[in-house]
Every structure is written in structure tokens, then in C-alpha cells.
C-alpha atoms as a PDB file:
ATOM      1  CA  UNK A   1     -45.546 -11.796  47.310  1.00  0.00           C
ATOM      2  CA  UNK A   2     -43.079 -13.917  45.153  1.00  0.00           C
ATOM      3  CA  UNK A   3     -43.865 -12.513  42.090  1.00  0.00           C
ATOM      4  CA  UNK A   4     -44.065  -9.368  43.007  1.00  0.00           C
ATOM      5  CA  UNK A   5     -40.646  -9.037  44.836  1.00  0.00           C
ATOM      6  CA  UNK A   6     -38.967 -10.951  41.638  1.00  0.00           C
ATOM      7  CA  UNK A   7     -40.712  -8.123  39.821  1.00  0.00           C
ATOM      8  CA  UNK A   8     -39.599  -5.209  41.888  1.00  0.00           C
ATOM      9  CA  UNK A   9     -35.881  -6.681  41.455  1.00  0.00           C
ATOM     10  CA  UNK A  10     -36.447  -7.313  37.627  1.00  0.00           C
ATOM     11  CA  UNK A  11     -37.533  -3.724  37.079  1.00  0.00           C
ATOM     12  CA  UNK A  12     -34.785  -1.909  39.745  1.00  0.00           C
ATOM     13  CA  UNK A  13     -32.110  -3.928  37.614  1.00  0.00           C
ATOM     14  CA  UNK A  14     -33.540  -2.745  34.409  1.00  0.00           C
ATOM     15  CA  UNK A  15     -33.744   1.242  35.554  1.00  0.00           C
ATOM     16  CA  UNK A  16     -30.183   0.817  36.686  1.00  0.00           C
ATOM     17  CA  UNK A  17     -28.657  -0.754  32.984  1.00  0.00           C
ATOM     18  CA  UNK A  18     -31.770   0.066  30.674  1.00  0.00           C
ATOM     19  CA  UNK A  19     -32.816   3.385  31.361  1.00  0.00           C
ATOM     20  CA  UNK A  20     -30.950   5.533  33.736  1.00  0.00           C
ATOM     21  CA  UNK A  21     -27.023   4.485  32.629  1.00  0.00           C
ATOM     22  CA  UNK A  22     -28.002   4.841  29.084  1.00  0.00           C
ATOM     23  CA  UNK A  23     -29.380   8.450  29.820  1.00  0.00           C
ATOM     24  CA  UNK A  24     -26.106   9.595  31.841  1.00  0.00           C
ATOM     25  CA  UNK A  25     -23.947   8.052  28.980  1.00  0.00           C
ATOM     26  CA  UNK A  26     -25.910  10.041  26.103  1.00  0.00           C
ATOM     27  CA  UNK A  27     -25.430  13.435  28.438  1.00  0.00           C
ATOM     28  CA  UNK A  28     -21.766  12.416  28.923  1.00  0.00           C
ATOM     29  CA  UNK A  29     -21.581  12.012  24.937  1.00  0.00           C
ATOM     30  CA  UNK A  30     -22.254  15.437  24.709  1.00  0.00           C
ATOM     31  CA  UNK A  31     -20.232  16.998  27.318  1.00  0.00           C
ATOM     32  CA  UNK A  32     -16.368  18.096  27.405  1.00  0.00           C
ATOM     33  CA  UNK A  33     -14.300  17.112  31.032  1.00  0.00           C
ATOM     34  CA  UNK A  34     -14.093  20.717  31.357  1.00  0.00           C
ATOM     35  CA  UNK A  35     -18.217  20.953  31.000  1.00  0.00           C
ATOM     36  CA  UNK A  36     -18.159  17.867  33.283  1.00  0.00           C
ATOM     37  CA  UNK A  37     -16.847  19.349  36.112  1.00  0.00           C
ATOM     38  CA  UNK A  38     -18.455  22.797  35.560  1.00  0.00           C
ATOM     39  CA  UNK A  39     -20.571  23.601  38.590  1.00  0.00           C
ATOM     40  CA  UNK A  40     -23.033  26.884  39.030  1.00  0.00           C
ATOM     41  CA  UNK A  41     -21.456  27.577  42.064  1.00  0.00           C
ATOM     42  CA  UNK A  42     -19.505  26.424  45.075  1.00  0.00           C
ATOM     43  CA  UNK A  43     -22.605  24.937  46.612  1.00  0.00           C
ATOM     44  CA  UNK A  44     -23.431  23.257  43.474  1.00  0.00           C
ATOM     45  CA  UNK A  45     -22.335  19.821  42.432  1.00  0.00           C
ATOM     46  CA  UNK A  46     -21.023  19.035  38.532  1.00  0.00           C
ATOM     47  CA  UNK A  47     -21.992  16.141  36.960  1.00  0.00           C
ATOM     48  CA  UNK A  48     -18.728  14.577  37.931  1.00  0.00           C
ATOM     49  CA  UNK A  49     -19.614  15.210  41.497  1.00  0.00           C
ATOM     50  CA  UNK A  50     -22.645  13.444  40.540  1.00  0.00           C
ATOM     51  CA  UNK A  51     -21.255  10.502  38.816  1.00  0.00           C
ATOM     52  CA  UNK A  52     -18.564  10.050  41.877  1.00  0.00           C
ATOM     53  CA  UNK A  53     -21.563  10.265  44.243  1.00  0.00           C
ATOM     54  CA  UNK A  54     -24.068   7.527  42.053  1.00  0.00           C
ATOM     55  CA  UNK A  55     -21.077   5.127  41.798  1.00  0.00           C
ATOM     56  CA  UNK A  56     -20.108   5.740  45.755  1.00  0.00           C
ATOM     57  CA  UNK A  57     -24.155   5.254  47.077  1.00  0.00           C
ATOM     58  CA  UNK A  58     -24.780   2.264  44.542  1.00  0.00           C
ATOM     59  CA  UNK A  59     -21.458   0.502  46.088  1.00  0.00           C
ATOM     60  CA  UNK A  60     -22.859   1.097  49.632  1.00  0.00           C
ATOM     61  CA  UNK A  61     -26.219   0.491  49.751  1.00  0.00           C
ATOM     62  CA  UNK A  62     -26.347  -2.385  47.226  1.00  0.00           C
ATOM     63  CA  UNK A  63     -23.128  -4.233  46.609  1.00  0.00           C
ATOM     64  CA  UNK A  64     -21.987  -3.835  50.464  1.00  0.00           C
ATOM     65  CA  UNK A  65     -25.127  -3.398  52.377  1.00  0.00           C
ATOM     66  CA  UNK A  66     -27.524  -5.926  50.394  1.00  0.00           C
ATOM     67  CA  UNK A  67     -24.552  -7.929  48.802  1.00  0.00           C
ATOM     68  CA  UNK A  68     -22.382  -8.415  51.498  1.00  0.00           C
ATOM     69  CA  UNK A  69     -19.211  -7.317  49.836  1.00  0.00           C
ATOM     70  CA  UNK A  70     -16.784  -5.124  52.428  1.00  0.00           C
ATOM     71  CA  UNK A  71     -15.906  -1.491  51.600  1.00  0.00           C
ATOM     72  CA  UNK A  72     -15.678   1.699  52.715  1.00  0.00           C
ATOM     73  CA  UNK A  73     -16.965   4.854  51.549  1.00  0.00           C
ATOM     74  CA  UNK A  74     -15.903   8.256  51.612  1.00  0.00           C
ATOM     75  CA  UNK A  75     -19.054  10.171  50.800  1.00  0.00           C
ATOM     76  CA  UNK A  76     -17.405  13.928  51.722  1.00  0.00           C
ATOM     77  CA  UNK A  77     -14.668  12.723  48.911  1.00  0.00           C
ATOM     78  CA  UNK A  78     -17.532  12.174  46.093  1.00  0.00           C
ATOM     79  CA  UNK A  79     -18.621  16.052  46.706  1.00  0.00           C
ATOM     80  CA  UNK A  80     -15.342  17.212  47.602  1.00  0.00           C
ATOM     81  CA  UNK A  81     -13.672  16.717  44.372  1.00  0.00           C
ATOM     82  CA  UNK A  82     -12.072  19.181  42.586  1.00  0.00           C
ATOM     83  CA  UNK A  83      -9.624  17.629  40.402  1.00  0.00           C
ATOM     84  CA  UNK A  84     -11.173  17.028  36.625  1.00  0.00           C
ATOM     85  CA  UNK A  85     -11.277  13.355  36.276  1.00  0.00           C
ATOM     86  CA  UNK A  86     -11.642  12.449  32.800  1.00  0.00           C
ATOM     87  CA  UNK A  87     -15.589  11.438  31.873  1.00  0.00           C
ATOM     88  CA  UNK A  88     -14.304   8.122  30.544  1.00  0.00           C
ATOM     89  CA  UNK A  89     -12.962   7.379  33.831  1.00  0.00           C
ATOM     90  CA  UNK A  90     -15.844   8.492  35.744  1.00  0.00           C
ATOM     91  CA  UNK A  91     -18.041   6.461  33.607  1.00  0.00           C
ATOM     92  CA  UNK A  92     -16.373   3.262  33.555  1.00  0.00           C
ATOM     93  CA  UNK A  93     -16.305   3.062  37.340  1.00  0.00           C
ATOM     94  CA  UNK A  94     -20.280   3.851  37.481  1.00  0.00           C
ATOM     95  CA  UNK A  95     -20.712   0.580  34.967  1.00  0.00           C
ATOM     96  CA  UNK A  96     -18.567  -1.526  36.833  1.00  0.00           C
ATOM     97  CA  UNK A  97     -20.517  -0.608  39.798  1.00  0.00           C
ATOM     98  CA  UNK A  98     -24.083  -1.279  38.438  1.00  0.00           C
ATOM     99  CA  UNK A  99     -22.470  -4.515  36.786  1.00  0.00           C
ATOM    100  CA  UNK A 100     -21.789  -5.447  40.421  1.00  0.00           C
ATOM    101  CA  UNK A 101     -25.189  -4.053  41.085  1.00  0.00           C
ATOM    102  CA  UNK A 102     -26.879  -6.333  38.759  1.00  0.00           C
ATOM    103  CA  UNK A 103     -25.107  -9.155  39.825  1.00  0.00           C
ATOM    104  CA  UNK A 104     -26.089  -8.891  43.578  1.00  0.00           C
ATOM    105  CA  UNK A 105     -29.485  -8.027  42.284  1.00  0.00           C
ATOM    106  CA  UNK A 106     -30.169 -10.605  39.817  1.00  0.00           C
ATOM    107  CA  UNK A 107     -28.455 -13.197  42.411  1.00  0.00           C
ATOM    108  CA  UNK A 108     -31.086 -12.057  45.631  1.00  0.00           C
ATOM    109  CA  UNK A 109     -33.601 -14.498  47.116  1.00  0.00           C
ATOM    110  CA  UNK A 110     -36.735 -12.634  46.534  1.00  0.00           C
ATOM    111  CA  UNK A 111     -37.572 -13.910  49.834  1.00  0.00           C
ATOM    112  CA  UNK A 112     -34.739 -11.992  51.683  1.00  0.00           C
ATOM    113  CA  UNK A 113     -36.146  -8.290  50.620  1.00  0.00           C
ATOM    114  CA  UNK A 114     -37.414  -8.327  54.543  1.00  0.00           C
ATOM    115  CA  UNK A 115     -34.574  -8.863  55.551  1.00  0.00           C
ATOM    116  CA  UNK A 116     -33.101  -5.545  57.346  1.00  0.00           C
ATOM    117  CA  UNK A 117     -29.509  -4.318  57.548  1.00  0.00           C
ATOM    118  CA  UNK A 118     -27.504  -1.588  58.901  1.00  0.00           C
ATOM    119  CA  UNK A 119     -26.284   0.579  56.086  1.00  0.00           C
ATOM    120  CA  UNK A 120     -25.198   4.504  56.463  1.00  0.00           C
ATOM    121  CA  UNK A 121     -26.182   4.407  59.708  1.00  0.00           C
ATOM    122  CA  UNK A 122     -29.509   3.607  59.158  1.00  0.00           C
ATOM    123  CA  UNK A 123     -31.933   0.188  59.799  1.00  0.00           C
ATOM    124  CA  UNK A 124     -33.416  -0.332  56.613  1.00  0.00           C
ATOM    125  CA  UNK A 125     -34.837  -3.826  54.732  1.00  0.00           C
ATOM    126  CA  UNK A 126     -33.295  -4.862  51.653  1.00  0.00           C
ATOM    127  CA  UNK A 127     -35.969  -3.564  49.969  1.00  0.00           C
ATOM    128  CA  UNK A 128     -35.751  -0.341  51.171  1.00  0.00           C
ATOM    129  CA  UNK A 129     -32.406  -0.137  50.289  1.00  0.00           C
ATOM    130  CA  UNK A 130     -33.037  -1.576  47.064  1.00  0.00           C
ATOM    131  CA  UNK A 131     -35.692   1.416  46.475  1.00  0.00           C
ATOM    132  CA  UNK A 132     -33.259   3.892  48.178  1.00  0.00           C
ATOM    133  CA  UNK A 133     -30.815   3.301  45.317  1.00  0.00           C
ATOM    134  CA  UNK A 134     -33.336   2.943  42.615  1.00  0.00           C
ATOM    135  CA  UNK A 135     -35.180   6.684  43.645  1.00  0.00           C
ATOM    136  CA  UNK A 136     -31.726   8.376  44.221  1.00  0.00           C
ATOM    137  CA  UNK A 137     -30.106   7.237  41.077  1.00  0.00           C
ATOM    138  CA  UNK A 138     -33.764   8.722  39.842  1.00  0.00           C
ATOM    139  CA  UNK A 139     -33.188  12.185  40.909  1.00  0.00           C
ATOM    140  CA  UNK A 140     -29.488  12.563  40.139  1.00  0.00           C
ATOM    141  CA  UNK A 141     -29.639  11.587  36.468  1.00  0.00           C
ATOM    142  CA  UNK A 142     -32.644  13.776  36.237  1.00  0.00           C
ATOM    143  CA  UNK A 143     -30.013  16.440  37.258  1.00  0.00           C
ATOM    144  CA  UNK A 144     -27.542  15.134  34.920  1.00  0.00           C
ATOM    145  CA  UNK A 145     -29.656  15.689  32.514  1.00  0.00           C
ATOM    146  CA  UNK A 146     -30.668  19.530  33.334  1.00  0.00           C
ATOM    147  CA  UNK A 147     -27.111  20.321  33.711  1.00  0.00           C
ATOM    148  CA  UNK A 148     -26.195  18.843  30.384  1.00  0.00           C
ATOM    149  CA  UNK A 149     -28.998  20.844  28.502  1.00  0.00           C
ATOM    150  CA  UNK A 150     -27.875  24.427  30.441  1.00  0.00           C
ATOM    151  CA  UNK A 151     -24.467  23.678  29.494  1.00  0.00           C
ATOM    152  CA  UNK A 152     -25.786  23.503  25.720  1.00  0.00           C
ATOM    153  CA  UNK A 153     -25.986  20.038  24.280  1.00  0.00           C
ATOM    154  CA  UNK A 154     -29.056  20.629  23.086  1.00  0.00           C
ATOM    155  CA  UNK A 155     -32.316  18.186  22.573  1.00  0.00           C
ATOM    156  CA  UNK A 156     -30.920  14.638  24.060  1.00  0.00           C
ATOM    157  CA  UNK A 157     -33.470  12.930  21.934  1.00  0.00           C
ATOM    158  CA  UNK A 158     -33.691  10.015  24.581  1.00  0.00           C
ATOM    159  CA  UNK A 159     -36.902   8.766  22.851  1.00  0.00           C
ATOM    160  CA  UNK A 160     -38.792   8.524  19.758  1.00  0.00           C
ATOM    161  CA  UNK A 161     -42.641   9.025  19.651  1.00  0.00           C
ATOM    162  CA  UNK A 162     -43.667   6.840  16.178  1.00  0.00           C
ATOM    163  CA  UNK A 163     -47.264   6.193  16.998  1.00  0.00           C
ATOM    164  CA  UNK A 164     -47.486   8.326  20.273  1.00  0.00           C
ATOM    165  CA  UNK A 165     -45.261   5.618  22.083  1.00  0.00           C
ATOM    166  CA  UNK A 166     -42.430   6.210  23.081  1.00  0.00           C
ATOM    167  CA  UNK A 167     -39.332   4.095  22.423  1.00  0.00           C
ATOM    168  CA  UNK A 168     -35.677   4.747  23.270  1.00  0.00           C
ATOM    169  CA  UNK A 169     -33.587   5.550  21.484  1.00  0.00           C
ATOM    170  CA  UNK A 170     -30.232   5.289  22.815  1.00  0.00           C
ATOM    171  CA  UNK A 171     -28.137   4.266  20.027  1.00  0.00           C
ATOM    172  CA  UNK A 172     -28.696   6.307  17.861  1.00  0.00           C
END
């Protein structure tokens, strides 16, 4: 079980930094404020909506709830906003956050993913909320990314394929 719950941390830390903020910074790259806080329709969220939400459920699930840090969240706030933030903004509070992230990750007995806490309401164990944050981070940069190609920005080239594997590419 030890190696396995030092794994699951090792890899939610490394789709937090290594994979999904690289992703939301290339589609940011790419994007105007303006395009940022575009949104299909009144229902809809923008990608700033999107960014204010990732930063706002990463803080409370992971650096509060598994952390221990105090904090309060206004979650109708993160949808609410109308206001254009700039990107730059936007993005350096999501990287502070997932530095915090990664700290309180890469700090976590292994041993303590049982443990359960009350966060949102909800009874959950640390791993669960661990997962929680890993799978909704997940789904929102995959809309990130959608809204970023219908707004225009073309192929995002996150990979190459040189030998049919793929390898990022996120510097370039």
C-alpha cells in the first residue's frame, strides 16, 4: 500500500505542474483578456471563470482541506465574475496555488490518505479529495482547451509524435 499511495501522490503532483498547468498556460499564450473572458452564453463559463474556479477548488480541497491551511471560499464569486481580469493575473494566482498544492502534496504521509475530512460539505478521505482535485482539474483544462481552439488559436501542438510516442512539447 506504501508504494502505491507515494505513487498516486507522485503522479497527482506531476498532472497538476507537468501536464495540466503547462496545457492551460500554452491556451492562455494564445488568447487575448478579451478572448479570455469570452463566454458562449450567459450559462456558459470563460476560461477566466475557469481559471478563478481551478485556483478556488485546488485551495479548498487540497491546501485547506488536506493541508490544514484556513480559508474561505467563495465559489458563486469564481462563476460570478464579470469584470476582465487580466490572464497574467489569473494565471499567476493558479501557480501559486498548485505551488501550495505541491507543497502539501509532496509533504503528506502516504499513510494519512485514509484519513477523512470534512471539506465542501462533504466526508471524504484524503485520497478522495486528492482524486477529486486531480479529475476536476482534468475536465476543466480539457474545456480550456476546446474553448481556446473555437475561439481560433489554432493546433496547440501540446505534443510531438517522433517515433509514434508522444512527447510534450511545451516549450516550444
Amino acid at each position: 500500500m506504501s508504494d502505491a499511495a507515494h505513487a498516486f501522490l507522485d503522479e497527482a503532483r506531476r498532472y497538476f505542474l507537468a501536464d495540466y498547468l503547462p496545457k492551460i498556460e500554452r491556451c492562455l499564450e494564445r488568447l487575448t483578456d478579451a478572448q479570455v473572458w469570452w463566454r458562449a452564453n450567459e450559462e456558459s463559463n470563460s476560461v477566466g471563470n475557469l481559471l478563478l474556479h481551478l485556483e478556488g477548488n485546488a485551495r479548498q480541497w487540497i491546501v485547506c482541506g488536506v493541508g490544514g491551511a484556513h480559508g474561505k471560499r467563495d465559489r458563486d464569486r469564481e462563476f460570478d465574475e464579470r469584470d476582465e481580469l487580466p490572464r497574467e493575473r489569473l494565471l499567476s494566482a493558479l501557480r501559486a496555488t498548485l505551488q501550495e498544492v505541491d507543497a502539501v502534496l509532496a509533504r503528506l504521509d502516504a499513510s494519512a490518505l485514509l484519513e477523512r475530512r470534512r471539506i465542501q460539505g462533504l466526508d471524504v478521505t484524503l485520497l478522495a479529495a486528492v482524486f477529486h482535485v486531480v479529475e476536476h482539474f482534468s475536465m476543466h483544462t480539457g474545456q480550456i482547451i476546446l474553448l481556446t481552439k473555437q475561439l481560433g488559436a489554432g493546433d496547440l501542438a501540446f505534443y510531438e509524435f517522433d517515433e509514434g510516442v508522444p512527447q510534450y512539447n511545451w516549450r516550444k
